[in-house]
Protein backbone atom coordinates (compact mmCIF):
# COMPACT_ATOMS: atom_id res chain seq x y z
CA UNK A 1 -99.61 64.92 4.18
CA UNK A 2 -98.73 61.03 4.14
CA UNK A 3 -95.87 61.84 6.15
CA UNK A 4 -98.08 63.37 8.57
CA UNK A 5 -100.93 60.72 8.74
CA UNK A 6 -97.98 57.81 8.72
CA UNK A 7 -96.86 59.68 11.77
CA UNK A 8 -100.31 59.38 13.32
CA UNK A 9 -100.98 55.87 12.64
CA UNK A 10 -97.64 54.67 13.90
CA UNK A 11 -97.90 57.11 16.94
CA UNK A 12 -101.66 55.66 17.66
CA UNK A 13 -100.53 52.01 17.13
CA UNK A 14 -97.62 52.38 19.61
CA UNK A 15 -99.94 53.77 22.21
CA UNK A 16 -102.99 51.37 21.58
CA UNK A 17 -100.47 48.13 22.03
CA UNK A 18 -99.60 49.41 25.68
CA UNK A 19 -102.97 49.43 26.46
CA UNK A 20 -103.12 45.39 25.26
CA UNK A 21 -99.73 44.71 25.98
CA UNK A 22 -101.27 41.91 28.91
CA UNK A 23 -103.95 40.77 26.17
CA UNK A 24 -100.56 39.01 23.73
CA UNK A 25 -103.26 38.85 21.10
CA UNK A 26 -105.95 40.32 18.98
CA UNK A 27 -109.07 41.27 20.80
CA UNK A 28 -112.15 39.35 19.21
CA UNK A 29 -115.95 38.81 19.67
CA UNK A 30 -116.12 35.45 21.62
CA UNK A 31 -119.95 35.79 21.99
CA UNK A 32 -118.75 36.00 25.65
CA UNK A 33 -119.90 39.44 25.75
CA UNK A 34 -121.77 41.70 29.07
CA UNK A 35 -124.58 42.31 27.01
CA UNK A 36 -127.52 40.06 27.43
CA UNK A 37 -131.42 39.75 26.48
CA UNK A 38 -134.24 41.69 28.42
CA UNK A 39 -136.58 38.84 30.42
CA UNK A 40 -139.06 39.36 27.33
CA UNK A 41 -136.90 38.19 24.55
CA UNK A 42 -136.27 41.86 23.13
CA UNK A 43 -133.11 43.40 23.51
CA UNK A 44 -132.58 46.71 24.67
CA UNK A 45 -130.47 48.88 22.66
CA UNK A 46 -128.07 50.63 25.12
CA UNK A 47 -125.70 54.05 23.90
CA UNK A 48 -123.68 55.38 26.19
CA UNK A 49 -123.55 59.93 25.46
CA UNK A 50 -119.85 60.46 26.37
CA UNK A 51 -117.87 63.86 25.93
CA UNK A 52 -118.65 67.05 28.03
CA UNK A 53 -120.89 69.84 27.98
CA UNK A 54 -122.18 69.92 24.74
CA UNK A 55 -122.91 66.71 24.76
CA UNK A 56 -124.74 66.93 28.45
CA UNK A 57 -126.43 69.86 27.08
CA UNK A 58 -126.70 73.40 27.29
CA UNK A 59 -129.78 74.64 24.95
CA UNK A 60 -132.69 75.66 26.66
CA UNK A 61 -135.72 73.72 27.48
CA UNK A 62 -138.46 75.31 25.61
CA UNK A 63 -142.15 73.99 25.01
CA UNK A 64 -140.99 71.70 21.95
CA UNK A 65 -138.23 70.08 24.11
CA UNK A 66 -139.91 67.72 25.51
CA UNK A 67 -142.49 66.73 22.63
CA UNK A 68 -140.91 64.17 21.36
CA UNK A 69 -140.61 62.03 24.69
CA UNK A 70 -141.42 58.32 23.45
CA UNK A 71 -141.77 55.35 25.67
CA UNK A 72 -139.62 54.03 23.59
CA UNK A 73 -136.77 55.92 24.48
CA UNK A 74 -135.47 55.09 27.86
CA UNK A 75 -132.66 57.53 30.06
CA UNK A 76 -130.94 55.82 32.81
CA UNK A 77 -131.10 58.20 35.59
CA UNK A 78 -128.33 59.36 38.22
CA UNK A 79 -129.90 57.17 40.56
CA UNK A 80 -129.23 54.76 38.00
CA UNK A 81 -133.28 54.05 37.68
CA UNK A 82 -134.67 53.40 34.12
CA UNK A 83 -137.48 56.16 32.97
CA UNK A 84 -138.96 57.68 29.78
CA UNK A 85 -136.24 59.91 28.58
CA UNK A 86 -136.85 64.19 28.82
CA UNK A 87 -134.71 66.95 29.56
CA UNK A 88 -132.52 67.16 30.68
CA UNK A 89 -130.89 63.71 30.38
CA UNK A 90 -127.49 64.89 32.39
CA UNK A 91 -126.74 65.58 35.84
CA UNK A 92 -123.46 66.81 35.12
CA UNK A 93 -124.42 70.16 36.24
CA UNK A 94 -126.87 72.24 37.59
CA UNK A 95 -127.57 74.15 34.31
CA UNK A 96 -127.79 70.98 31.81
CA UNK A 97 -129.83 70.98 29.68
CA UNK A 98 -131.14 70.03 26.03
CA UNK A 99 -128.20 68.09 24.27
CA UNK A 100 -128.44 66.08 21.25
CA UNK A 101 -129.46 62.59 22.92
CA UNK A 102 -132.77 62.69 23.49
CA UNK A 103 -133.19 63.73 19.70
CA UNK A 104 -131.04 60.84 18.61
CA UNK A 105 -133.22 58.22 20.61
CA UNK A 106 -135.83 59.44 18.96
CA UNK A 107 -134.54 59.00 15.49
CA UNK A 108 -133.54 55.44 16.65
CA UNK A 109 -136.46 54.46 17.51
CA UNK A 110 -138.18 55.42 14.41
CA UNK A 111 -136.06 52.28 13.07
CA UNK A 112 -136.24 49.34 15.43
CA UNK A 113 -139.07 47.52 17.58
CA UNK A 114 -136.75 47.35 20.67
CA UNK A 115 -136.32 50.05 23.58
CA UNK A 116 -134.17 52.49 23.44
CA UNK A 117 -131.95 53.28 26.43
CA UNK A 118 -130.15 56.74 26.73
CA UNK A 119 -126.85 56.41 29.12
CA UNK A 120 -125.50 59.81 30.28
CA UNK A 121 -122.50 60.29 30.80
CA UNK A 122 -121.00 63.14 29.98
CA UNK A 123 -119.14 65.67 32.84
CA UNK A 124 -119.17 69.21 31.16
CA UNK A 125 -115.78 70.49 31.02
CA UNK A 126 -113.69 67.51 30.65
CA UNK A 127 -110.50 67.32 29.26
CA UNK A 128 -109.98 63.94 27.81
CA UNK A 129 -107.09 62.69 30.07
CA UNK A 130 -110.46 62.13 32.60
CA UNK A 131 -111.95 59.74 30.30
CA UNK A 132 -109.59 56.88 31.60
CA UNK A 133 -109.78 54.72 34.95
CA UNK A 134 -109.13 56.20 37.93
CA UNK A 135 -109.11 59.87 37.03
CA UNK A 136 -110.70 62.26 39.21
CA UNK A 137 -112.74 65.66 37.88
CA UNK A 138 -112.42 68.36 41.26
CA UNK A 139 -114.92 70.40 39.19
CA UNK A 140 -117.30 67.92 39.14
CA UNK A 141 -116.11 65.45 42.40
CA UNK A 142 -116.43 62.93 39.53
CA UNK A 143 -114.73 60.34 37.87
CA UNK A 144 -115.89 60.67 34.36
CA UNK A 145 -114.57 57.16 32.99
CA UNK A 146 -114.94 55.29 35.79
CA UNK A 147 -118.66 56.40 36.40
CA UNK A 148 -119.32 55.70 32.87
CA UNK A 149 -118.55 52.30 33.04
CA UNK A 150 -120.90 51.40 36.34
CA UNK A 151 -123.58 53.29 34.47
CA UNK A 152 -123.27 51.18 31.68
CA UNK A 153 -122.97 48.20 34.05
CA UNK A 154 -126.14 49.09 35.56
CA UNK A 155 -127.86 49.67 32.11
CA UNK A 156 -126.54 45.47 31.47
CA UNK A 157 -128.83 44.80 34.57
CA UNK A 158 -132.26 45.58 32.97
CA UNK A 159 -131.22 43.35 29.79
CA UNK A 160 -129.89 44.47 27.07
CA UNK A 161 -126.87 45.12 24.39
CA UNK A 162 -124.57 48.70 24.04
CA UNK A 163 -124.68 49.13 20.84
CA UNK A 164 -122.71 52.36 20.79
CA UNK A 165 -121.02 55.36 21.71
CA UNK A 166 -121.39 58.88 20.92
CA UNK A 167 -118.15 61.37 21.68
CA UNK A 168 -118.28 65.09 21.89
CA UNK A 169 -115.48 66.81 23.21
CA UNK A 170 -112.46 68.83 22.73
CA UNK A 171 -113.50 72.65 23.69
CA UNK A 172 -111.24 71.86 26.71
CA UNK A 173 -108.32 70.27 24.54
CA UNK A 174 -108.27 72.19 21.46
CA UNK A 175 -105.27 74.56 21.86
CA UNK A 176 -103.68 72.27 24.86
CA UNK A 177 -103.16 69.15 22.73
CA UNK A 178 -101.33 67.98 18.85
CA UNK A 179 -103.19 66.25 16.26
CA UNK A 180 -100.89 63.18 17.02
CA UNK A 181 -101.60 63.06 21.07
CA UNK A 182 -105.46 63.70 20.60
CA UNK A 183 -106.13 60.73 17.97
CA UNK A 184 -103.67 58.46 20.29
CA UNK A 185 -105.80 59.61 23.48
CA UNK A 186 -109.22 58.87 21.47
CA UNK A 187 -107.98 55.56 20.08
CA UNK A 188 -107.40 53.88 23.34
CA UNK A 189 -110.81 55.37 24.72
CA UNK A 190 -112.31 53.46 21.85
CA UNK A 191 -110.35 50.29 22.29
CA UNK A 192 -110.63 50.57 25.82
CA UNK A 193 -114.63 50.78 25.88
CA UNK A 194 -114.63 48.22 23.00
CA UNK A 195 -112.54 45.75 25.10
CA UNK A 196 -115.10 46.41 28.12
CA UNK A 197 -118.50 45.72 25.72
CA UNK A 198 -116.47 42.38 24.50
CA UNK A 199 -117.15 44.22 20.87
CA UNK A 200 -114.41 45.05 18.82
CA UNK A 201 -116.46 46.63 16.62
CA UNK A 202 -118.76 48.99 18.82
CA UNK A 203 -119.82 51.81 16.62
CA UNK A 204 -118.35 55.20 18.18
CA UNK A 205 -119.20 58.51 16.84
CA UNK A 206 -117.67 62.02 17.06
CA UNK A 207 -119.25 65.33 16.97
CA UNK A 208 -117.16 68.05 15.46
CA UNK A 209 -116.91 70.87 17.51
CA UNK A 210 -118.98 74.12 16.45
CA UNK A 211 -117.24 76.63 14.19
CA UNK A 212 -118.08 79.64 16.08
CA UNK A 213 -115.17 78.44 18.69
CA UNK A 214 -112.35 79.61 18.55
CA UNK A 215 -109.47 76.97 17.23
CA UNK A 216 -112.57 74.63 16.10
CA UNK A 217 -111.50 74.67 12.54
CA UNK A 218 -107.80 73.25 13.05
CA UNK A 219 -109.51 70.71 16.03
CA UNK A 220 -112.05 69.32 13.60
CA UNK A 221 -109.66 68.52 10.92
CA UNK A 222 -107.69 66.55 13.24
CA UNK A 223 -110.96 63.90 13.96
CA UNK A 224 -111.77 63.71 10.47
CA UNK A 225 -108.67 61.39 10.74
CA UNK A 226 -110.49 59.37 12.56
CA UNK A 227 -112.22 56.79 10.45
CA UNK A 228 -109.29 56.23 8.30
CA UNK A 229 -107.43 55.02 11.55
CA UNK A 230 -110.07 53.31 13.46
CA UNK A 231 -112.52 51.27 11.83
CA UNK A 232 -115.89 51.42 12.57
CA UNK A 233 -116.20 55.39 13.65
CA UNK A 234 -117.67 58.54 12.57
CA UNK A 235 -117.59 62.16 12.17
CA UNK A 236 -120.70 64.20 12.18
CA UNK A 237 -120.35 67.61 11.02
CA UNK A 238 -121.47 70.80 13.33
CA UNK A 239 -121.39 72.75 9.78
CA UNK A 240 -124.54 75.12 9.71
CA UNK A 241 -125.31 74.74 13.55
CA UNK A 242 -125.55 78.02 16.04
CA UNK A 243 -124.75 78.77 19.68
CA UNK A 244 -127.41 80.14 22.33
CA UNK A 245 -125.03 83.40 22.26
CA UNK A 246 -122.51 82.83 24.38
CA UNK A 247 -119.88 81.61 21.56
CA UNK A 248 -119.44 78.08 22.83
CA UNK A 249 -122.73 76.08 23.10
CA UNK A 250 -124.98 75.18 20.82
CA UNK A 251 -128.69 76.51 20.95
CA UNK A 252 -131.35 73.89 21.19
CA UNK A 253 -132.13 73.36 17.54
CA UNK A 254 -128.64 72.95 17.11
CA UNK A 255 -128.10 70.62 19.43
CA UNK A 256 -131.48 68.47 18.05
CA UNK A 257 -130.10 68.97 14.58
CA UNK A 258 -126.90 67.35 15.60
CA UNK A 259 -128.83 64.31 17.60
CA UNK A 260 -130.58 63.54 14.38
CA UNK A 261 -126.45 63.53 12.17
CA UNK A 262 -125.71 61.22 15.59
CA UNK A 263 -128.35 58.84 14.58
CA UNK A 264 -127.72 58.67 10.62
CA UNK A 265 -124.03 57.98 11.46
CA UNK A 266 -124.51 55.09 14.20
CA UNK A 267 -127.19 53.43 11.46
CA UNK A 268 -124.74 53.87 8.65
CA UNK A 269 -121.73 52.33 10.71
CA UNK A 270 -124.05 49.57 11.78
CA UNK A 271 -124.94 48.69 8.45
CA UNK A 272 -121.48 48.37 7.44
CA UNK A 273 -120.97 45.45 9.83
CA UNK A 274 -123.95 43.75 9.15
């Protein structure tokens, strides 16, 4: 086992460094960030919802969807206009629906006095060689990185600091990719969004996929791995969560369940670097 994780670290090293190669030294928070205050003193607290279609959301809308809409709790829309968060936060698809952001907003704002604003970005059925520049989704006529990053950019315009990233994905990868190639992959996402916010300690936090998939086991033992190789990550579990019956996403309970383990994790990470 500490040949295996030795393996992973040096593997994951190798491939962050090409990433920084240009960079000749440590990336560190000059203060000379993208984030920046709202006209009215508060600052916005802007997470981006990254990953694919458990993430965008596939429960269904039903009458207590939508009851805990806050003015608080901000979406950025695809027009890229600001507006109290509902269901369904993505666009991704047609038939998205309730994920576990809206949820997770809500349990934010139960714990700050500043606005919180909900970034989607998640492209159901994503593998996560998308998630880097210049990679095009035919599925979708997306690019799922690269659109990320100008919605995030246009979140910066109304004021305000990303404070985070949550990550769900991996139905796609699970029986395509190693341990090794997966945690490399995820590394430099995280390195590579941290290097964009000017933070090198942006809180980013993984969903484990649901056990009723097939492979899910094996998959979510490799991002366990995570936060012993990257500082400042998470794992929430999907332990005890349920699909909407078609073996791969999770009903909407489920998915508001796991919005609520989002939320504890990004407020225990944060309170680690405070």
């Amino acid at each position: 086992m500490k040949l295996i994780l030795a393996n992973s670290r040096f593997y994951i090293l190798i491939s962050s460094l090409l990433i920084f190669s240009a960079c000749n030294k440590r990336l560190i928070n000059t203060g000379q960030t993208s984030n920046k205050k709202s006209a009215k003193g508060k600052t916005y607290e802007i997470y981006a919802l990254m990953g694919q279609s458990n993430m965008a959301g596939r429960g269904e809308i039903d009458s207590l969807s939508n009851t805990y809409k806050s003015k608080n709790v901000l979406m950025l829309t695809a027009d890229g206009e600001l507006k109290i968060a509902e269901h369904p936060l993505h666009f991704d698809k047609s038939i998205a629906a309730v994920g576990p952001g809206l949820m997770f907003g809500h349990e934010l704002a139960k714990l700050t006095e500043n606005k919180i604003i909900l970034v989607p970005c998640a492209v159901g059925g994503s593998s996560i060689k998308l998630w880097q520049p210049e990679m095009f989704d035919k599925a979708t006529n997306t690019h799922p990185y690269d659109d990320a990053i100008s919605r995030l950019e246009k979140a910066l315009e109304t004021g305000g600091e990303i404070k985070g990233v949550l990550w769900h994905q991996g139905e796609s990868d699970r029986a395509k990719y190693t341990k090794e190639r997966y945690l490399s992959e995820l590394t430099i996402l995280i390195n590579r969004l941290r290097k964009f916010t000017g933070n090198p300690n942006l809180p980013f936090v993984v969903g484990e996929l649901s056990y009723f998939i097939d492979g899910a086991d094996t998959f979510n033992q490799w991002i366990k791995e995570l936060p012993d190789l990257v500082d400042y990550t998470a794992v929430v579990s999907a332990e005890g969560l349920q699909h909407k019956g078609d073996n791969l996403h999770f009903d909407v309970r489920s998915a508001e369940m796991l919005g609520m383990r989002y939320a504890e994790a990004i407020k225990s990470i944060e309170s680690k670097i405070e």
